[in-house]
C-alpha atoms as a PDB file:
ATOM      1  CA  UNK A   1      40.754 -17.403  40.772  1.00  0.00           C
ATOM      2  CA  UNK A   2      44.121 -18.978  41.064  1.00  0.00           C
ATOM      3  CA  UNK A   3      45.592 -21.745  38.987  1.00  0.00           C
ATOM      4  CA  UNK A   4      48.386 -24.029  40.394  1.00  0.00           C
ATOM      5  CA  UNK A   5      50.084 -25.834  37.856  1.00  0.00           C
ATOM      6  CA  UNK A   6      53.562 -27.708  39.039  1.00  0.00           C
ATOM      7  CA  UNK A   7      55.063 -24.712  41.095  1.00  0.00           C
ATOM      8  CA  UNK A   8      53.406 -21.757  38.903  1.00  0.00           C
ATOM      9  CA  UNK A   9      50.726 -19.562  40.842  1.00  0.00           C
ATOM     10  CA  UNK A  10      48.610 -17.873  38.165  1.00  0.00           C
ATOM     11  CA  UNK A  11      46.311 -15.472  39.795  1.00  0.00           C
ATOM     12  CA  UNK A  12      43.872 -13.161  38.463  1.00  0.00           C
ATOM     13  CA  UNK A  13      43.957 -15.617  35.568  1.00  0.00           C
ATOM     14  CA  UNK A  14      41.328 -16.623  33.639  1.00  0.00           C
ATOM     15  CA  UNK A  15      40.068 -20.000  31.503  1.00  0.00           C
ATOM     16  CA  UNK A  16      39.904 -18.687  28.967  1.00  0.00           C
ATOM     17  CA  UNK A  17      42.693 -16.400  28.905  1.00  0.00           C
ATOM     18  CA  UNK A  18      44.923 -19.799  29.120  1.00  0.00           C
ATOM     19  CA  UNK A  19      42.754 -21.444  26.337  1.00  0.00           C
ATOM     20  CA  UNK A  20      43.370 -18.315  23.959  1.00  0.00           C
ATOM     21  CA  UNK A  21      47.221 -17.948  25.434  1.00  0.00           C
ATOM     22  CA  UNK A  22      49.204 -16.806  22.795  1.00  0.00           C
ATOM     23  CA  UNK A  23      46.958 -16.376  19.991  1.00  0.00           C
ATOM     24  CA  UNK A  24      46.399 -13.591  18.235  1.00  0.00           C
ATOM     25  CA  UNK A  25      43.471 -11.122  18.965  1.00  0.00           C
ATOM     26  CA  UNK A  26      41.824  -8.336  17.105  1.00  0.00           C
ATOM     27  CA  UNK A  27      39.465  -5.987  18.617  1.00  0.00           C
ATOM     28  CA  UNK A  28      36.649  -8.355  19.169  1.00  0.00           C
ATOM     29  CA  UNK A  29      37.743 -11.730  18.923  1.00  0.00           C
ATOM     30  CA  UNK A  30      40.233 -14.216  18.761  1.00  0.00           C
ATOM     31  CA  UNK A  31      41.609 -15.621  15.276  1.00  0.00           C
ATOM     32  CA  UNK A  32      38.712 -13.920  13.353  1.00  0.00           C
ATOM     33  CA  UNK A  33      38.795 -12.118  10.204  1.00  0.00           C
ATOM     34  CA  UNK A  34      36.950  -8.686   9.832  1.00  0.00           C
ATOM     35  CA  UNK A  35      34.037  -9.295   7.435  1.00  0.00           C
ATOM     36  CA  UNK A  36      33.816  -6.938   4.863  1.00  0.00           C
ATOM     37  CA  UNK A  37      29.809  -6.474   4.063  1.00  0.00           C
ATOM     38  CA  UNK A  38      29.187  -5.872   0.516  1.00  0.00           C
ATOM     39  CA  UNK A  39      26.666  -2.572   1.059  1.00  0.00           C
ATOM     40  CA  UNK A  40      25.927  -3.091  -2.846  1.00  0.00           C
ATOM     41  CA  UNK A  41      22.901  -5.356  -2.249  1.00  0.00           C
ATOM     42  CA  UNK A  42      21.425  -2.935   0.323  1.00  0.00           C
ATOM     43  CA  UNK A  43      21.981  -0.149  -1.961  1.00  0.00           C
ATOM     44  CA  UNK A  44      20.323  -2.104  -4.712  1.00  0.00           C
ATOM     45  CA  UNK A  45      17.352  -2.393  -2.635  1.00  0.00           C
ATOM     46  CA  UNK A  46      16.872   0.814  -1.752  1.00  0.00           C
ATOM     47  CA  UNK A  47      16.948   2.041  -5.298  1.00  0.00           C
ATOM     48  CA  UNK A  48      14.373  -0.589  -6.124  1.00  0.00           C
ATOM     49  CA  UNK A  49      12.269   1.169  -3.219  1.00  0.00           C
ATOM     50  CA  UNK A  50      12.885   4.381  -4.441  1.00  0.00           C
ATOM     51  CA  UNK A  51      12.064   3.759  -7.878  1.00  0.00           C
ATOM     52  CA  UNK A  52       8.878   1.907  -7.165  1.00  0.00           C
ATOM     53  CA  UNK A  53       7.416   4.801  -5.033  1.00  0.00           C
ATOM     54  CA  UNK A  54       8.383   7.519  -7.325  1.00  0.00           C
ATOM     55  CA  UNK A  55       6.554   5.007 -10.281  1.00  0.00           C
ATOM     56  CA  UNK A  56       3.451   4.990  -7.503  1.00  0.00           C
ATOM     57  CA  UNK A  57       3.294   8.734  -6.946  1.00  0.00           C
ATOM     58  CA  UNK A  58       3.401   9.366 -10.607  1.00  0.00           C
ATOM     59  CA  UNK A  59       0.993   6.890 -11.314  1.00  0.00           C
ATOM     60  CA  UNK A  60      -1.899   8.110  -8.604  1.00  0.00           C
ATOM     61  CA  UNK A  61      -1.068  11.924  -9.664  1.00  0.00           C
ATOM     62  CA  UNK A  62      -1.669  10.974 -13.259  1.00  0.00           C
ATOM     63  CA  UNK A  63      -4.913   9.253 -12.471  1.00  0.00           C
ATOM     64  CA  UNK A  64      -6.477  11.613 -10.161  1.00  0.00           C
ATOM     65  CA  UNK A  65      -5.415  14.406 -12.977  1.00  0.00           C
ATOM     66  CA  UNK A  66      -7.237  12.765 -15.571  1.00  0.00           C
ATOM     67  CA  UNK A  67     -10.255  11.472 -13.615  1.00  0.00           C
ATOM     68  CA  UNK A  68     -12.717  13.761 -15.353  1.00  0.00           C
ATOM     69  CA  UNK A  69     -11.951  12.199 -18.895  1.00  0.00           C
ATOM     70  CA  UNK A  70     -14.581   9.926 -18.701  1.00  0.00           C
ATOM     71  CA  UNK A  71     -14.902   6.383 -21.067  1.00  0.00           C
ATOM     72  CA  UNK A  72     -16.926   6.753 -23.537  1.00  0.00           C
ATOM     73  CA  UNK A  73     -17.779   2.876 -22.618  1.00  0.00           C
ATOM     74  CA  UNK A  74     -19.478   4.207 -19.442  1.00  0.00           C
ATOM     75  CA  UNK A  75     -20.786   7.134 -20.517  1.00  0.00           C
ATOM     76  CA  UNK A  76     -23.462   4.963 -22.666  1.00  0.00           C
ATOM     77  CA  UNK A  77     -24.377   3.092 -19.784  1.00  0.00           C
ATOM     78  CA  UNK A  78     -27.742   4.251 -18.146  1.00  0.00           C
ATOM     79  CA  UNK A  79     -28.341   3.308 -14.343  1.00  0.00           C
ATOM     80  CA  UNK A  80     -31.973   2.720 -13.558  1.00  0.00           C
ATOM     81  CA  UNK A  81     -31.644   4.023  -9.983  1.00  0.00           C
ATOM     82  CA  UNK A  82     -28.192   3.602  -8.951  1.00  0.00           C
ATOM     83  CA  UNK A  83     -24.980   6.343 -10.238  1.00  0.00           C
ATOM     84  CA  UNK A  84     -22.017   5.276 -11.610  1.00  0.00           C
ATOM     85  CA  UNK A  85     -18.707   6.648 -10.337  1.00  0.00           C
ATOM     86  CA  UNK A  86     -15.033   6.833 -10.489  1.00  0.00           C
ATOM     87  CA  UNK A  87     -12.848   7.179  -7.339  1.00  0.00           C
ATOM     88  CA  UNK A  88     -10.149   8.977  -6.311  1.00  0.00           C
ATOM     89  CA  UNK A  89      -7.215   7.354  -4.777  1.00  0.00           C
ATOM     90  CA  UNK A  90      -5.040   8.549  -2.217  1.00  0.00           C
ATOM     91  CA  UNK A  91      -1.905   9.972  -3.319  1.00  0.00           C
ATOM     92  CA  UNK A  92       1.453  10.031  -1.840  1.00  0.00           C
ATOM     93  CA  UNK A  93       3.491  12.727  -0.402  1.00  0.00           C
ATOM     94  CA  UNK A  94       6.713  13.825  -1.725  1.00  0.00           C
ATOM     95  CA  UNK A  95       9.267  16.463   1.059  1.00  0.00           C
ATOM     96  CA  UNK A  96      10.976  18.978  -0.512  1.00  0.00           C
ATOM     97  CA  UNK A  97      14.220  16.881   0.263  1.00  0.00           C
ATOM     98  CA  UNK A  98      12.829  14.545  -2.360  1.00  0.00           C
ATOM     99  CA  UNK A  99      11.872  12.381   0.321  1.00  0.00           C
ATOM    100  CA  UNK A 100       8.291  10.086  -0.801  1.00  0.00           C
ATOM    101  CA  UNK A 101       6.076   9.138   2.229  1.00  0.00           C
ATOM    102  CA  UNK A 102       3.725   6.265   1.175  1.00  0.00           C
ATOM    103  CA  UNK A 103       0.061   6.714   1.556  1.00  0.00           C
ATOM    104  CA  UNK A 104      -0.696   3.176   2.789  1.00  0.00           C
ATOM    105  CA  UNK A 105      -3.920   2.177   3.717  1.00  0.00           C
ATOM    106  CA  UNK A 106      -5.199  -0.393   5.356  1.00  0.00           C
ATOM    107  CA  UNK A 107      -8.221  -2.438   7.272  1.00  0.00           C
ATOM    108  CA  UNK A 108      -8.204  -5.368   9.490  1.00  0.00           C
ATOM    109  CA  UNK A 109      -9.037  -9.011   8.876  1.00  0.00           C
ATOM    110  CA  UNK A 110     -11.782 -11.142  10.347  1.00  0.00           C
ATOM    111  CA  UNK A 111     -10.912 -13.751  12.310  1.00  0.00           C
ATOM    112  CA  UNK A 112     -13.356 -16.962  13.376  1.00  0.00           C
ATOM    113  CA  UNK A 113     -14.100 -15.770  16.540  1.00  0.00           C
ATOM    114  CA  UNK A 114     -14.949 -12.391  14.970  1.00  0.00           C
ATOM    115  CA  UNK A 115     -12.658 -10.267  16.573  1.00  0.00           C
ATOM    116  CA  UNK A 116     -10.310  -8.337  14.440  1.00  0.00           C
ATOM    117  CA  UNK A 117      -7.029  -9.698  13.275  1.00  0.00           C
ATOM    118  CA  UNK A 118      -4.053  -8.311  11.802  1.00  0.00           C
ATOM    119  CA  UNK A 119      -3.952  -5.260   9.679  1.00  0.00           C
ATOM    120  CA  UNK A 120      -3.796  -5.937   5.789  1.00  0.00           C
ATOM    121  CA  UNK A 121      -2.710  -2.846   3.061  1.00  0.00           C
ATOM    122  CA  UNK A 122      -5.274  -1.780   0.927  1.00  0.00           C
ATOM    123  CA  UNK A 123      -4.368  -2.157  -2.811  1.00  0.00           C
ATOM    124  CA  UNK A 124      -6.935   0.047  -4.004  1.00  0.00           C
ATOM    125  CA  UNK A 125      -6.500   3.540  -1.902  1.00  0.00           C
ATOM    126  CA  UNK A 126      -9.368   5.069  -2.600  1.00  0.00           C
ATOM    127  CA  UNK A 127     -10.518   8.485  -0.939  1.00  0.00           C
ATOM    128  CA  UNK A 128     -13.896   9.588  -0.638  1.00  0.00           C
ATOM    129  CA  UNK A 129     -13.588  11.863  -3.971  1.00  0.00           C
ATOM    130  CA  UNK A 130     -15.072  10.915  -7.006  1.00  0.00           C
ATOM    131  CA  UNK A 131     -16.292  11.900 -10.592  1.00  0.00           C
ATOM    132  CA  UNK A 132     -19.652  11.452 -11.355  1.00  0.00           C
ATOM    133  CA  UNK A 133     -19.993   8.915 -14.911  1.00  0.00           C
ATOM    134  CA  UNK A 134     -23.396   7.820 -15.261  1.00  0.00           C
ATOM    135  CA  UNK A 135     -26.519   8.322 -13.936  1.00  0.00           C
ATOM    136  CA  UNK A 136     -30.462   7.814 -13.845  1.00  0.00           C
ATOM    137  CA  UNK A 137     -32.494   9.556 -16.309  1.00  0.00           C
ATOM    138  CA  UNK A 138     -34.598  10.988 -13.884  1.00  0.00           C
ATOM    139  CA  UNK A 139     -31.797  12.843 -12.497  1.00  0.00           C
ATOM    140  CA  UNK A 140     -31.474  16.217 -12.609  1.00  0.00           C
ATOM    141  CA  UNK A 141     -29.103  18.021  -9.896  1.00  0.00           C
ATOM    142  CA  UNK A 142     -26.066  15.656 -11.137  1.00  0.00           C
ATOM    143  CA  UNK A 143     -24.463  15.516 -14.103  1.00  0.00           C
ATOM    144  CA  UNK A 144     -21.607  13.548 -15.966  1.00  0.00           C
ATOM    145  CA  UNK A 145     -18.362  14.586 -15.007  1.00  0.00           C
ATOM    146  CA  UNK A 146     -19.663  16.579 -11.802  1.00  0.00           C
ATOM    147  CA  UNK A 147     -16.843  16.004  -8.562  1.00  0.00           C
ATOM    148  CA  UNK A 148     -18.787  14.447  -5.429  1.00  0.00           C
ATOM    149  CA  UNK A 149     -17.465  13.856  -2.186  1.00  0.00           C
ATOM    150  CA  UNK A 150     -18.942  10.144  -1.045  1.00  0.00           C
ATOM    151  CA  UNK A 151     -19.505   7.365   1.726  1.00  0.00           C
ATOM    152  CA  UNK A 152     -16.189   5.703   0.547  1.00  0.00           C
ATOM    153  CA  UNK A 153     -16.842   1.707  -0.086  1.00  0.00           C
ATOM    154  CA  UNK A 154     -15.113  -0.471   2.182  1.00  0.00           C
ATOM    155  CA  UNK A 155     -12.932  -3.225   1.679  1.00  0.00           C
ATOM    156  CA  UNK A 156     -13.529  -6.782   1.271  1.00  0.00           C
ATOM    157  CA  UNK A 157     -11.490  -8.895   3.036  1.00  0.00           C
ATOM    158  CA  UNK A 158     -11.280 -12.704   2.395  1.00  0.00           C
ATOM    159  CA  UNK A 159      -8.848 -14.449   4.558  1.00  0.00           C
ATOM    160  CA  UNK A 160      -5.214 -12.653   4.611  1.00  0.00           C
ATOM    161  CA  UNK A 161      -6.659 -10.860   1.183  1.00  0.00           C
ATOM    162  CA  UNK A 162      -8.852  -7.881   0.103  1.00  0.00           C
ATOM    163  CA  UNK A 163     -10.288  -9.525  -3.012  1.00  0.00           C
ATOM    164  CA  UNK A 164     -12.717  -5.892  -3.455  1.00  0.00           C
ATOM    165  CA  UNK A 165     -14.406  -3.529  -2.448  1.00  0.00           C
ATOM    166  CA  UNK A 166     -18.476  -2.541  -1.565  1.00  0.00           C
ATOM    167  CA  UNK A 167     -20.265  -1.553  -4.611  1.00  0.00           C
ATOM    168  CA  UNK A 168     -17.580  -2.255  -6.814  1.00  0.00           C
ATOM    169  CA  UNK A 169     -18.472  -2.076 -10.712  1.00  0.00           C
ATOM    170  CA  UNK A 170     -16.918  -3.853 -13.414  1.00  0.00           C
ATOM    171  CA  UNK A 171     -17.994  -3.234 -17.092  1.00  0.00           C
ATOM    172  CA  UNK A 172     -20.126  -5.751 -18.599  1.00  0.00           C
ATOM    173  CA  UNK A 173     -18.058  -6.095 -21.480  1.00  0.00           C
ATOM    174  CA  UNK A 174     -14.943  -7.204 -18.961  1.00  0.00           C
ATOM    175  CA  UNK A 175     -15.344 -10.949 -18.125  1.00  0.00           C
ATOM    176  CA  UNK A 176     -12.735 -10.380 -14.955  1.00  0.00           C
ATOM    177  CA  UNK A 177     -14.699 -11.686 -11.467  1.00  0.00           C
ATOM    178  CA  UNK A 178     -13.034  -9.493  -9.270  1.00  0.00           C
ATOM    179  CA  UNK A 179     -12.365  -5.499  -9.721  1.00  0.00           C
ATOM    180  CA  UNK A 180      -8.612  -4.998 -10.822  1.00  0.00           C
ATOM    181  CA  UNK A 181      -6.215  -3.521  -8.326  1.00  0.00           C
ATOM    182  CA  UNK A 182      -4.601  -1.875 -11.540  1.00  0.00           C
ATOM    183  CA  UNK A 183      -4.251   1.509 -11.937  1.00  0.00           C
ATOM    184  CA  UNK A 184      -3.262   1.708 -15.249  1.00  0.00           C
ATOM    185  CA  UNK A 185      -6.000  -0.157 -16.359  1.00  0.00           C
ATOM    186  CA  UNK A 186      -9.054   1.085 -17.485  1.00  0.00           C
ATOM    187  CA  UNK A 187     -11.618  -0.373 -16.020  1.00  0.00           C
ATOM    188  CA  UNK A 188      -9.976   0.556 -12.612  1.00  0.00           C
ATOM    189  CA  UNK A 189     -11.781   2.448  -9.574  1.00  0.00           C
ATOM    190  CA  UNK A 190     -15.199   2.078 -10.665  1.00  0.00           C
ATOM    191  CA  UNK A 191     -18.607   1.874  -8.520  1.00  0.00           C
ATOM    192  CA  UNK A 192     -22.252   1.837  -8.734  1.00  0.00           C
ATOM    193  CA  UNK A 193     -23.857   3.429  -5.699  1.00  0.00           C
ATOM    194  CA  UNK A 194     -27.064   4.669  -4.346  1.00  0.00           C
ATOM    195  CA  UNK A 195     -27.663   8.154  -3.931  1.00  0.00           C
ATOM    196  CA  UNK A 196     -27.596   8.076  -0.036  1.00  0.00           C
ATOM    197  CA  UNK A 197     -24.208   7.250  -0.593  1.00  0.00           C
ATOM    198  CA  UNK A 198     -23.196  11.027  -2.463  1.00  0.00           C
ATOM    199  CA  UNK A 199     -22.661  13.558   0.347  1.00  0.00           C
ATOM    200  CA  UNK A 200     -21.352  16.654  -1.079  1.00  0.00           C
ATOM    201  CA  UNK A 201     -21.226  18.110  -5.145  1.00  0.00           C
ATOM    202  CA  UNK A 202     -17.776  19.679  -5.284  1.00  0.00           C
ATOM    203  CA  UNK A 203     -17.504  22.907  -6.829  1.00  0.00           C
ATOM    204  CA  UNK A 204     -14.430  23.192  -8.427  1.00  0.00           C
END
């Protein structure tokens, strides 16, 4: 490109090198101050993360520990037909660099047209483990605080929410509508389920 002004030839000459002519440039642009990013926000963050998945790990160890220390609530309840249970929940995995990978779970969402939408996280994590609680009095092979490996319930999925889960159990005495997503709380991770549902007595 060549430029004529008056008797001047200016070739190889740019726009915009004669719009910026003169100014002063750093290494990326013209007349513009490095930004400094403040990393203290980001590293805020991450120790939130950190924190709050080291608080989940303990928390799921803990309760999977203690599992067989059955209420005494539940343990006066008598099924007719049906067994009471407590689940296990999935627990996640810590590297030996201290590194946490989450155990997230997750199921999909029903759309209108009934096709499967996007995938939701599962509050509730629970594995097909659990600890037997109550059962019929006609039973005889199972017994309070036997480990059973079971059909684990699904979800329940209302909307962009999973609001419970199948055969979820909450105490009569608890006046809550929907099974807590808790873990600290004691009425957490309960079911009542049939006995098709029980696969395997763990022997432990």
């Amino acid at each position: 490109m060549e430029i004529m002004k008056g008797k001047k030839s200016l070739k190889n000459t740019s726009v915009e090198d004669v719009a910026y002519a003169g100014r002063k440039m750093d290494k990326h642009f013209f007349q513009t101050k490095k930004i400094q990013v403040d990393n203290k926000a980001f590293k805020k963050d991450a120790e939130l993360v950190d924190k709050g998945l080291k608080r989940s790990l303990t928390e799921a160890q803990e309760y999977n520990k203690s599992i067989k220390n059955i209420d005494s609530r539940y343990k006066k309840l008598k099924p007719l037909t049906s067994y009471i249970v407590r689940m296990c929940v999935a627990e996640d995995k810590q590297l030996d660099s201290g590194i946490i990978l989450p155990s997230l779970m997750s199921t999909r969402k029903q759309t209108n047209s009934g096709i499967l939408g996007d995938k939701i996280n599962d509050p509730y994590r629970f594995i097909s483990k659990a600890v037997v609680v109550s059962t019929p009095e006609f039973e005889k092979e199972l017994k309070v605080g036997d480990m059973i490996q079971i059909v684990r319930p699904r979800p329940l999925v209302d909307g962009d929410s999973i609001v419970g889960y199948e055969h979820e159990y909450i105490h009569p005495d608890n006046t809550a509508i929907q099974a807590t997503t808790n873990i600290k709380d004691a009425d957490f991770g309960y079911a009542i389920i049939p006995r098709t549902m029980i696969k395997v007595v763990i022997d432990e």
